[in-house]
N, C-alpha and C. Protein backbone atom coordinates (compact mmCIF):
# COMPACT_ATOMS: atom_id res chain seq x y z
N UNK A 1 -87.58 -57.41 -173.91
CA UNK A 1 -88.01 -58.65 -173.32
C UNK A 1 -86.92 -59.70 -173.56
N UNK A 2 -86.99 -60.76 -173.09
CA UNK A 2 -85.84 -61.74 -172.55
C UNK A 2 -86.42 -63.14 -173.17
N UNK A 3 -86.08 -64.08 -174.05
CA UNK A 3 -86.83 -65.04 -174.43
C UNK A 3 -86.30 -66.39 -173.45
N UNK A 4 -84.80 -66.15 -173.43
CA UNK A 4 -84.60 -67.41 -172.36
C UNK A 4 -83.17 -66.90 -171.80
N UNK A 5 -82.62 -67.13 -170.90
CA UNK A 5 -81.27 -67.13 -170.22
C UNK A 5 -80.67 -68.26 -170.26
N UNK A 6 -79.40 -68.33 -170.60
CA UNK A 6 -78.26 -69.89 -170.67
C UNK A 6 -77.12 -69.66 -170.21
N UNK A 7 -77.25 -69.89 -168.68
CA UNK A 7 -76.11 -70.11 -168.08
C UNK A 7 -75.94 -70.96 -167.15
N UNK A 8 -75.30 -70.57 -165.97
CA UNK A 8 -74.31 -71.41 -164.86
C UNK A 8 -75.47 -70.91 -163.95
N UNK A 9 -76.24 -72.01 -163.14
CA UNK A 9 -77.50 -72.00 -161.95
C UNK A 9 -75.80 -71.19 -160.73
N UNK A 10 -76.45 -70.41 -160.41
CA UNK A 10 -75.52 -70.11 -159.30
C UNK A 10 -76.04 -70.49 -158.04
N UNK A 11 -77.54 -69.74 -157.74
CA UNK A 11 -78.13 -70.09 -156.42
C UNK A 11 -79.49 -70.85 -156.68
N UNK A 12 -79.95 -71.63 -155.74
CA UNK A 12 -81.21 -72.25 -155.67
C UNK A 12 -81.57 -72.10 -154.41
N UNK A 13 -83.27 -70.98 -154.26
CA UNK A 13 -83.86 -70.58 -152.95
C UNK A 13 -85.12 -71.03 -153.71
N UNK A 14 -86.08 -71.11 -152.63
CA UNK A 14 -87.59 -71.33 -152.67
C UNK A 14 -87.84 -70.70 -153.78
N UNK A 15 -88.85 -70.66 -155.00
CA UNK A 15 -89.34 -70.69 -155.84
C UNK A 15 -88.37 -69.12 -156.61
N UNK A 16 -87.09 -69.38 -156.36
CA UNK A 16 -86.46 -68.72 -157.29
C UNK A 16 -84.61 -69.19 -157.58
N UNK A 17 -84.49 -69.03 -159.10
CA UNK A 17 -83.22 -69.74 -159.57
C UNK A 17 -82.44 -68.24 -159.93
N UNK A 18 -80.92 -68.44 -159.63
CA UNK A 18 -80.64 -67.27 -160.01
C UNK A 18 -79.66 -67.87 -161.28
N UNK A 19 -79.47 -67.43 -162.16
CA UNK A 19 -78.83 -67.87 -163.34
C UNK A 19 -77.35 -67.11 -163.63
N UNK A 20 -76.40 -67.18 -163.88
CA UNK A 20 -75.06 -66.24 -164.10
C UNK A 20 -74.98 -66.95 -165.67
N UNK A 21 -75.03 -65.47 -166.38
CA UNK A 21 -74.71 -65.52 -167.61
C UNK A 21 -73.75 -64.44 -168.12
N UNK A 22 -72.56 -64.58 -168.56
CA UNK A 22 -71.72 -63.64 -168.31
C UNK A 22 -71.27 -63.07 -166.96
N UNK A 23 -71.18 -63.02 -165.90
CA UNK A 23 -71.21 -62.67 -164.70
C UNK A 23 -72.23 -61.82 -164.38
N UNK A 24 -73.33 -62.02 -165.12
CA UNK A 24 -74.13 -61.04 -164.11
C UNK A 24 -75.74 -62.12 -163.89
N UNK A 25 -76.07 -61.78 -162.92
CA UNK A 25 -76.62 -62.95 -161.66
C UNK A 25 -78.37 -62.73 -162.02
N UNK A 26 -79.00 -63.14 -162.92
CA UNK A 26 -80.52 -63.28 -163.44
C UNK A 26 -81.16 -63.91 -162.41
N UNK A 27 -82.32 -63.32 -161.20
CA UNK A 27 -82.70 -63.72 -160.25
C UNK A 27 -84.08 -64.61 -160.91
N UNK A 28 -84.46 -65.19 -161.27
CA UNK A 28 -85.64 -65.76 -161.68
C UNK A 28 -86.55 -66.19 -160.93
N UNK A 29 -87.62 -65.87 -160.53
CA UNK A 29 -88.62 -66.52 -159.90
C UNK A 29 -89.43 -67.95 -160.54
N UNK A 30 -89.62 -68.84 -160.05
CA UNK A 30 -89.84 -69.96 -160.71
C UNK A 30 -90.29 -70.77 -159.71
N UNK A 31 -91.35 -72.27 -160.77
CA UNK A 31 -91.78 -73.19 -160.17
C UNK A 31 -91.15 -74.18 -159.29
N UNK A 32 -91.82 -75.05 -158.34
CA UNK A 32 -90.94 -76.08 -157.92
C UNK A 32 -90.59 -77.21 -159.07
N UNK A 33 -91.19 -77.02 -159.91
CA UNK A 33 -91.00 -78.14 -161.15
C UNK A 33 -89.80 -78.35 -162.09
N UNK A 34 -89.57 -76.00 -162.18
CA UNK A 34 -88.20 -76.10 -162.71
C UNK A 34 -87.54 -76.27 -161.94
N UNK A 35 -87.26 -76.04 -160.46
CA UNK A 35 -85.87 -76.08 -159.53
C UNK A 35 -85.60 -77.36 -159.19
N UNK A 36 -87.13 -78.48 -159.47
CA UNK A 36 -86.20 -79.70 -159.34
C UNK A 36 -85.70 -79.94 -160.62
N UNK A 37 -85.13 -79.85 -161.84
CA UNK A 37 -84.23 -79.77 -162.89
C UNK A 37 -83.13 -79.20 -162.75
N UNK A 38 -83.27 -77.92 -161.75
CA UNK A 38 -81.80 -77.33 -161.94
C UNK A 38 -81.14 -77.71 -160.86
N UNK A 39 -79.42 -77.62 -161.25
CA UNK A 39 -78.60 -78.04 -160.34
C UNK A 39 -77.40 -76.89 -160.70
N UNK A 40 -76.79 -76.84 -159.27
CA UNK A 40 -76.20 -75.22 -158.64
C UNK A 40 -74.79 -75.64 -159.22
N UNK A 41 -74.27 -75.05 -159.97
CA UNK A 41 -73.32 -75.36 -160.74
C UNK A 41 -72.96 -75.66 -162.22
N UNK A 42 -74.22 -76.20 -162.68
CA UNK A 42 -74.74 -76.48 -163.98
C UNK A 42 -75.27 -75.63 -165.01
N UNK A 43 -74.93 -76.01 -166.52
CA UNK A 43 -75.52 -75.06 -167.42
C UNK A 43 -77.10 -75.41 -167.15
N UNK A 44 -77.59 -74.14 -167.65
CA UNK A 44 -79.26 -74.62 -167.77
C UNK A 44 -79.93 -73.41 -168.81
N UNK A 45 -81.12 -74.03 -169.08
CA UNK A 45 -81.60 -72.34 -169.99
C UNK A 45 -82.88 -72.50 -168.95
N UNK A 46 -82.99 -71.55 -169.04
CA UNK A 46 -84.80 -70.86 -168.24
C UNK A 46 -85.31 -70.09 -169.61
N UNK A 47 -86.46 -70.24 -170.15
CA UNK A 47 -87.60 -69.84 -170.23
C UNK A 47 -88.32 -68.90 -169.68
N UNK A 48 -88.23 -67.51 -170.09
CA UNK A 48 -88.74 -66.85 -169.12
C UNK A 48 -89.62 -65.61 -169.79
N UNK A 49 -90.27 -65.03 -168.52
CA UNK A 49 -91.67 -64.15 -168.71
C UNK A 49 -91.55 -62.93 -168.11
N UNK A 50 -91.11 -61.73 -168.24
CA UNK A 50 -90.73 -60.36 -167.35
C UNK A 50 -92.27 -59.46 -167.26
N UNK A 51 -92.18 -59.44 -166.11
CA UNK A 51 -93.90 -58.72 -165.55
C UNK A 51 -93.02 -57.37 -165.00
N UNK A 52 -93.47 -56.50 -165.66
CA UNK A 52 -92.90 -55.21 -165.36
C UNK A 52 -94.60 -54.08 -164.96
N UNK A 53 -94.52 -53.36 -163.96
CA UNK A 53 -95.55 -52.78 -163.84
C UNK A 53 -95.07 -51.67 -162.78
N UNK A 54 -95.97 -50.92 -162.32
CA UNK A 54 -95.58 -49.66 -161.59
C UNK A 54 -94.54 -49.52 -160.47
N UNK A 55 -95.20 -50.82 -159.90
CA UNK A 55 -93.68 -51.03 -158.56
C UNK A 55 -93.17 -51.86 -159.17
N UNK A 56 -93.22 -53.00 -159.80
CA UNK A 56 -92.59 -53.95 -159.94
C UNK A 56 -92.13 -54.60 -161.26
N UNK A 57 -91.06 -55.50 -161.11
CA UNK A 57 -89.95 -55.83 -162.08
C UNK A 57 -89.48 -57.40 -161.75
N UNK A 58 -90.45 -58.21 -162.39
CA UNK A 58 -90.07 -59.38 -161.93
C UNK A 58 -89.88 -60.43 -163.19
N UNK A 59 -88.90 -60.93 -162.96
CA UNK A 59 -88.59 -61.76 -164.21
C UNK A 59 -88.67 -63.40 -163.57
N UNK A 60 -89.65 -64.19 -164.32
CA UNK A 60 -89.99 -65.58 -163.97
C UNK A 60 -89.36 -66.47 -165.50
N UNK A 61 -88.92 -67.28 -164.36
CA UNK A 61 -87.84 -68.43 -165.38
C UNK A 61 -88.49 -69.63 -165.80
N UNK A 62 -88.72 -70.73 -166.19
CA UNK A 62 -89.52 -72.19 -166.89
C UNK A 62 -88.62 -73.26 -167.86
N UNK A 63 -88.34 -74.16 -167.12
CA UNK A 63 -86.95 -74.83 -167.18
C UNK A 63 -87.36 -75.57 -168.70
N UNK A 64 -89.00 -75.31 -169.53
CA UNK A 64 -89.27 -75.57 -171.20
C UNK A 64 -90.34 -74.40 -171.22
N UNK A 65 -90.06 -74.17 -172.68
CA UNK A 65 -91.14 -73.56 -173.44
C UNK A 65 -91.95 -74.25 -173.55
N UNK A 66 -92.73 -75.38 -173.24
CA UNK A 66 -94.03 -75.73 -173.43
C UNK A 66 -94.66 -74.94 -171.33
N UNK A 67 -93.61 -75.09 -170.32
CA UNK A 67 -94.20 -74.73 -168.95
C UNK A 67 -94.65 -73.24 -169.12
N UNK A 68 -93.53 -72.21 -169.74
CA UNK A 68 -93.45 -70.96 -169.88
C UNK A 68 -95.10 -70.76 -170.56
N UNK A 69 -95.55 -71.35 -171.81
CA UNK A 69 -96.63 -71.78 -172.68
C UNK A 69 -97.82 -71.50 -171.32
N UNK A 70 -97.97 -72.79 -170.73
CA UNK A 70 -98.92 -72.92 -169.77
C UNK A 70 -99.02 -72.30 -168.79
N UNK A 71 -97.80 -70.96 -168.37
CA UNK A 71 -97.64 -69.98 -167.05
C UNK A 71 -98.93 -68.91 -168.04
N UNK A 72 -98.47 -68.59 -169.33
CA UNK A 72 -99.17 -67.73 -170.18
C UNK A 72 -100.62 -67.60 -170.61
N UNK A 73 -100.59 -69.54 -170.26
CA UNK A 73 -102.08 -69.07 -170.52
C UNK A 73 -103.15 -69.52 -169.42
N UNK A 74 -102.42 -69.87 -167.59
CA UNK A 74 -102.77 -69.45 -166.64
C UNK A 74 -102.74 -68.01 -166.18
N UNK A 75 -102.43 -66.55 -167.04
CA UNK A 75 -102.64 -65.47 -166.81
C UNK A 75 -103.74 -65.00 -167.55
N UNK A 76 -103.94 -65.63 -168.66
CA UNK A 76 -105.07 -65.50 -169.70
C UNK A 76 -106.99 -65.70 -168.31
N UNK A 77 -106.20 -66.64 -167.41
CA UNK A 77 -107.41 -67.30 -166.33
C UNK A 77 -107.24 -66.43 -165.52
N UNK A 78 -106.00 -66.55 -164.09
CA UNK A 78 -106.14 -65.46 -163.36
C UNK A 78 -105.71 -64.03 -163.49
N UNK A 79 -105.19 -63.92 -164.86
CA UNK A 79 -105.32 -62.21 -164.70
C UNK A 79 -103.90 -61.96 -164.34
N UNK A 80 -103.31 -60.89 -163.58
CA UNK A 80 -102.35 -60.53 -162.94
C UNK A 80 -101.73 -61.45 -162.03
N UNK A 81 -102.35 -62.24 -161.19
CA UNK A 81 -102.12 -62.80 -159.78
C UNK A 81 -100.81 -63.38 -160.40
N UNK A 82 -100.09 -62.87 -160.09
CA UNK A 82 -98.62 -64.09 -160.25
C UNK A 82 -98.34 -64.67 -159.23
N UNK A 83 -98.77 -64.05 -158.39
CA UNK A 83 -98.27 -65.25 -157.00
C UNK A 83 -98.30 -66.51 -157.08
N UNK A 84 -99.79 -66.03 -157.01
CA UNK A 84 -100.44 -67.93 -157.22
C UNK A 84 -100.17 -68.43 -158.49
N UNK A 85 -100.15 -67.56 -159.04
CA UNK A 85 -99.85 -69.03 -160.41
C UNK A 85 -98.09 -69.66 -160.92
N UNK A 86 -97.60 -68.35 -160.22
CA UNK A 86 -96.04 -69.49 -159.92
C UNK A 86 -96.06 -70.21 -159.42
N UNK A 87 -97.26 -70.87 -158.13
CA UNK A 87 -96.95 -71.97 -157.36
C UNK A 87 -97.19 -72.98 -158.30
N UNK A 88 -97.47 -72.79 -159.06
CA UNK A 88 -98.22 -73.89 -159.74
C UNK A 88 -97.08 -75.03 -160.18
């Protein structure tokens, strides 16, 4: 597991930041809350949560450990649904 990533924001798309740490490119899925903090060029750390399951392998980023905190214990409520609760 991954407690946070600290690097250079490379790309910024809809609810995902990709992070370059060492040259290799950490796709993060994430809120609109963290992407308005990050800026494409800039150091940053993400906070992050890796949901690994039969098909899937998704690593979600949280620009503080208190947001990452509250993604954790909106799964405690809906369960699995990550969709919806990244919008959050």
């Amino acid at each position: 597991m991954f407690y946070y990533l600290d690097g250079t924001v490379a790309e910024i798309l809809p609810y995902l930041a990709v992070i370059d740490c060492g040259g290799v490119g950490y796709a993060c899925l994430t809120t609109n809350h963290t992407l308005s903090r990050l800026r494409k060029g800039e150091r940053s750390k993400l906070y992050t949560y890796l949901n690994v399951g039969e098909s899937v392998f998704d690593l979600y980023g949280f620009a503080s450990s208190k947001e990452l905190e509250s993604f954790r214990m909106l799964l405690g409520v809906f369960g699995s649904d990550l969709q919806i609760i990244s919008r959050f």
